[in-house]
C-alpha atoms as a PDB file:
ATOM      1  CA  UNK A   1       8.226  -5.856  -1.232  1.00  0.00           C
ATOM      2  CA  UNK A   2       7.379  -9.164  -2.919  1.00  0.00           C
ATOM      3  CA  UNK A   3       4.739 -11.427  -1.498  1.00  0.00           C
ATOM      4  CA  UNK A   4       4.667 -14.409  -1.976  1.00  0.00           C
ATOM      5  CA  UNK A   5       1.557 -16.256  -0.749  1.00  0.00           C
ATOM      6  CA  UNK A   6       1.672 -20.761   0.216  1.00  0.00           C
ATOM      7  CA  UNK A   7      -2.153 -21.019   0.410  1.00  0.00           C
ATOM      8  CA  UNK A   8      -3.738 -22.630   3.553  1.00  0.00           C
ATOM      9  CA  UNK A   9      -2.833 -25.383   5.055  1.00  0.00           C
ATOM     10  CA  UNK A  10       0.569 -25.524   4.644  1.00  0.00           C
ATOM     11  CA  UNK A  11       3.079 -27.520   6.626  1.00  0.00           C
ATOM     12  CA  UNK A  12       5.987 -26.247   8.323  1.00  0.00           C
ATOM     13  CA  UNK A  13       8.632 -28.295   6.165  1.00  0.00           C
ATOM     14  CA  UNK A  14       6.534 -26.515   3.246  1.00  0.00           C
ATOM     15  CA  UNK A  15       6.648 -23.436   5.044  1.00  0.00           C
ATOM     16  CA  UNK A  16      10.454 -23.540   5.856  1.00  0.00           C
ATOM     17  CA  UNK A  17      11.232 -25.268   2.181  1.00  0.00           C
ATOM     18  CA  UNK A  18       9.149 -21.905   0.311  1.00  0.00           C
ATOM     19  CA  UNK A  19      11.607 -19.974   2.691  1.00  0.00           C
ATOM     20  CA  UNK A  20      14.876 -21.393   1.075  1.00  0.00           C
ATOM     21  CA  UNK A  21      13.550 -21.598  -2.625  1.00  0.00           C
ATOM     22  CA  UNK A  22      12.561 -18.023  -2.650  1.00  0.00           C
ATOM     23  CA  UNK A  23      15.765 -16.772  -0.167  1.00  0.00           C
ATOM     24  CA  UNK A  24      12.897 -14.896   1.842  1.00  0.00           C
ATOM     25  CA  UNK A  25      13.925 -11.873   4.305  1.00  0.00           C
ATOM     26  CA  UNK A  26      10.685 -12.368   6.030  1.00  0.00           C
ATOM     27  CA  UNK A  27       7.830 -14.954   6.764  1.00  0.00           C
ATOM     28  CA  UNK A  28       4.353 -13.798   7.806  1.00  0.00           C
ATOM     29  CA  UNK A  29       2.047 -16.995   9.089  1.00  0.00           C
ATOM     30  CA  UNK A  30      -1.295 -16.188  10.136  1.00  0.00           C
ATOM     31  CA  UNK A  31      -2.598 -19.004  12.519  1.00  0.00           C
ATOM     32  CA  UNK A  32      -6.752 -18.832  12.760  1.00  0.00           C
ATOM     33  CA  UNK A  33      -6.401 -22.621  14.524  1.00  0.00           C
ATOM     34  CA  UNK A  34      -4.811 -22.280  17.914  1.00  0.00           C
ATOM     35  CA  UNK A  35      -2.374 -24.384  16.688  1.00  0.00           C
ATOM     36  CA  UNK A  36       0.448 -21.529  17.163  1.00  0.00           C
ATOM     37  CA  UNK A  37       2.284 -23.062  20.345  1.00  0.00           C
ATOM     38  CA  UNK A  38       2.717 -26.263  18.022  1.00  0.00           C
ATOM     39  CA  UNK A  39       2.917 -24.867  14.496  1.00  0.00           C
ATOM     40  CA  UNK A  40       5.628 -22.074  15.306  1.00  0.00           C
ATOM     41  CA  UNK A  41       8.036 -23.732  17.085  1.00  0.00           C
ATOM     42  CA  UNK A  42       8.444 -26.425  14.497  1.00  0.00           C
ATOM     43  CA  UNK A  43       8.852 -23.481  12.379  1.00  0.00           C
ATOM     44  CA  UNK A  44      11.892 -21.797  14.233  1.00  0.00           C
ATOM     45  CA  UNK A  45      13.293 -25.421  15.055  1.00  0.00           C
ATOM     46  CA  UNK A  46      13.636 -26.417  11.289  1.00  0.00           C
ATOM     47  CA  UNK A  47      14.773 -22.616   9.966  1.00  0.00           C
ATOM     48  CA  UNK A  48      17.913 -22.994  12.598  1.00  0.00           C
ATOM     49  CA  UNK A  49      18.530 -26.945  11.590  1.00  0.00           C
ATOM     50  CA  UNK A  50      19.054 -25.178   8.320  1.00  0.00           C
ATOM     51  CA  UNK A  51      20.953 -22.877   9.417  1.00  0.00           C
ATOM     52  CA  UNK A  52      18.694 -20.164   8.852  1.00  0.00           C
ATOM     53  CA  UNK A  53      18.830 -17.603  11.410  1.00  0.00           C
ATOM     54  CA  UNK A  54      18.456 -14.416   9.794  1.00  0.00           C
ATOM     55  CA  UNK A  55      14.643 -14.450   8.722  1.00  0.00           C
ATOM     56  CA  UNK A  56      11.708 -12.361  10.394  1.00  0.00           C
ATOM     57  CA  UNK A  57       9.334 -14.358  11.494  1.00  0.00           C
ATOM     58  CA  UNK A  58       6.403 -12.407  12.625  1.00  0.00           C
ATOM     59  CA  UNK A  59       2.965 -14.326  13.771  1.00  0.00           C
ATOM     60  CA  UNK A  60      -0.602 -12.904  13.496  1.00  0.00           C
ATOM     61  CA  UNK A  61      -4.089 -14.365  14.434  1.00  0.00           C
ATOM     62  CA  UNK A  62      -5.996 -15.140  17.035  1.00  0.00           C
ATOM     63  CA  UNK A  63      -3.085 -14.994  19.600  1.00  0.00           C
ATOM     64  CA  UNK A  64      -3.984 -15.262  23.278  1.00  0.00           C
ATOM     65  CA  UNK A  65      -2.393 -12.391  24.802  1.00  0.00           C
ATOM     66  CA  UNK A  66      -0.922 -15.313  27.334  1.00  0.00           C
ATOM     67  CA  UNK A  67       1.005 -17.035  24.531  1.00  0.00           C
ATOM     68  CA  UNK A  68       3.078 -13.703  23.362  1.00  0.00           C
ATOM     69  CA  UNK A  69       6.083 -13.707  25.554  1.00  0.00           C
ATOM     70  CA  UNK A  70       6.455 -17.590  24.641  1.00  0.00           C
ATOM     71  CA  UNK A  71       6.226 -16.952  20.817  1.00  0.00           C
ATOM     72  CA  UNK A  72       8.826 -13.787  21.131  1.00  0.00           C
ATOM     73  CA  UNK A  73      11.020 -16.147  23.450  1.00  0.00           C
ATOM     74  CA  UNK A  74      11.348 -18.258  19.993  1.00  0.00           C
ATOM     75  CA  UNK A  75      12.358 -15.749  18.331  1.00  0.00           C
ATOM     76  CA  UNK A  76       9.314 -14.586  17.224  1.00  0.00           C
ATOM     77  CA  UNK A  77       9.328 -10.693  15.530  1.00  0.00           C
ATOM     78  CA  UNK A  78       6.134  -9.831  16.221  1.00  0.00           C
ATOM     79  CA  UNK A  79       2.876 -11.085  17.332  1.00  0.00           C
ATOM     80  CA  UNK A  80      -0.094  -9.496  15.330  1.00  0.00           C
ATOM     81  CA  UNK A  81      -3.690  -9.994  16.622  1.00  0.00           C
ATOM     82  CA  UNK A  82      -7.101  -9.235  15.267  1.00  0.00           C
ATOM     83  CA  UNK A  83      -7.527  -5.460  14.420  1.00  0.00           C
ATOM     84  CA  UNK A  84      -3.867  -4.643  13.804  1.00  0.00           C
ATOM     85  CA  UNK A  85      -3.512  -1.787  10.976  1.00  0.00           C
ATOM     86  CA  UNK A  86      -2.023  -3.390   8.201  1.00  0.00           C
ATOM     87  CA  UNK A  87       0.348  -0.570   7.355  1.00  0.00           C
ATOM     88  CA  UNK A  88       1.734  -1.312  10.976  1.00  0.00           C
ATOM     89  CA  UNK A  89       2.824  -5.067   9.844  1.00  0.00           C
ATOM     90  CA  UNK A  90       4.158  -3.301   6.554  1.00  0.00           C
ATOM     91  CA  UNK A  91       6.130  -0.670   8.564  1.00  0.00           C
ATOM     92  CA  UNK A  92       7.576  -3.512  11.061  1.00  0.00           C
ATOM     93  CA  UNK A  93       8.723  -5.498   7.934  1.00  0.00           C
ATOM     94  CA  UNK A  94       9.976  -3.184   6.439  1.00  0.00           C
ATOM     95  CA  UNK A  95      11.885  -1.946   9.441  1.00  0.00           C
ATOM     96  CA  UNK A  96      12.986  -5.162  10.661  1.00  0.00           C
ATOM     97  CA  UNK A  97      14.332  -6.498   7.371  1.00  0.00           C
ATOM     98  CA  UNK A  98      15.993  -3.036   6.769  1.00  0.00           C
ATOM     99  CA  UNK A  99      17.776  -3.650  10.182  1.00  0.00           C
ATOM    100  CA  UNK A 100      19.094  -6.824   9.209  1.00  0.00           C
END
């Protein structure tokens, strides 16, 4: 598995744009802000102007509990909160892009 990390404070054009250039299987964003119900929908809405539909998006953060269902009715993987394992997230990436 190759990561390939943006930094902070990236934008979702920059987010979606890093997802063409480097023909990702997978995009991890980690939201600290509360920003999620704004920032990932943008997300999803310019990956399928492009025509992108085959990416796993998967969310982590500090993700009301509330907000889930809403972010997996976008088409959102998988919601990670605080305290998640991280060999969980590797195991559902690796998973989910094997699946694909």
């Amino acid at each position: 598995m190759e990561v390939i990390y943006t930094g902070l404070h990236q934008t979702p054009e920059q987010i979606v744009e890093t997802v063409i250039q480097e023909d990702a299987d997978a995009v991890g964003l980690s939201i600290l802000s509360g920003a999620h119900m704004t920032l990932v929908p943008r997300i999803v809405d310019l990956l399928h102007a492009q025509e992108i539909d085959d990416v796993v998006v998967t969310v982590g953060g500090t993700i009301p509990a509330d907000d889930i269902p809403e972010l997996r009715r976008l088409g959102v993987a998988a919601v990670f909160t605080p305290g998640a394992p991280t060999q969980e997230i590797i195991d559902f990436i690796r998973g989910a892009v094997r699946a694909d």
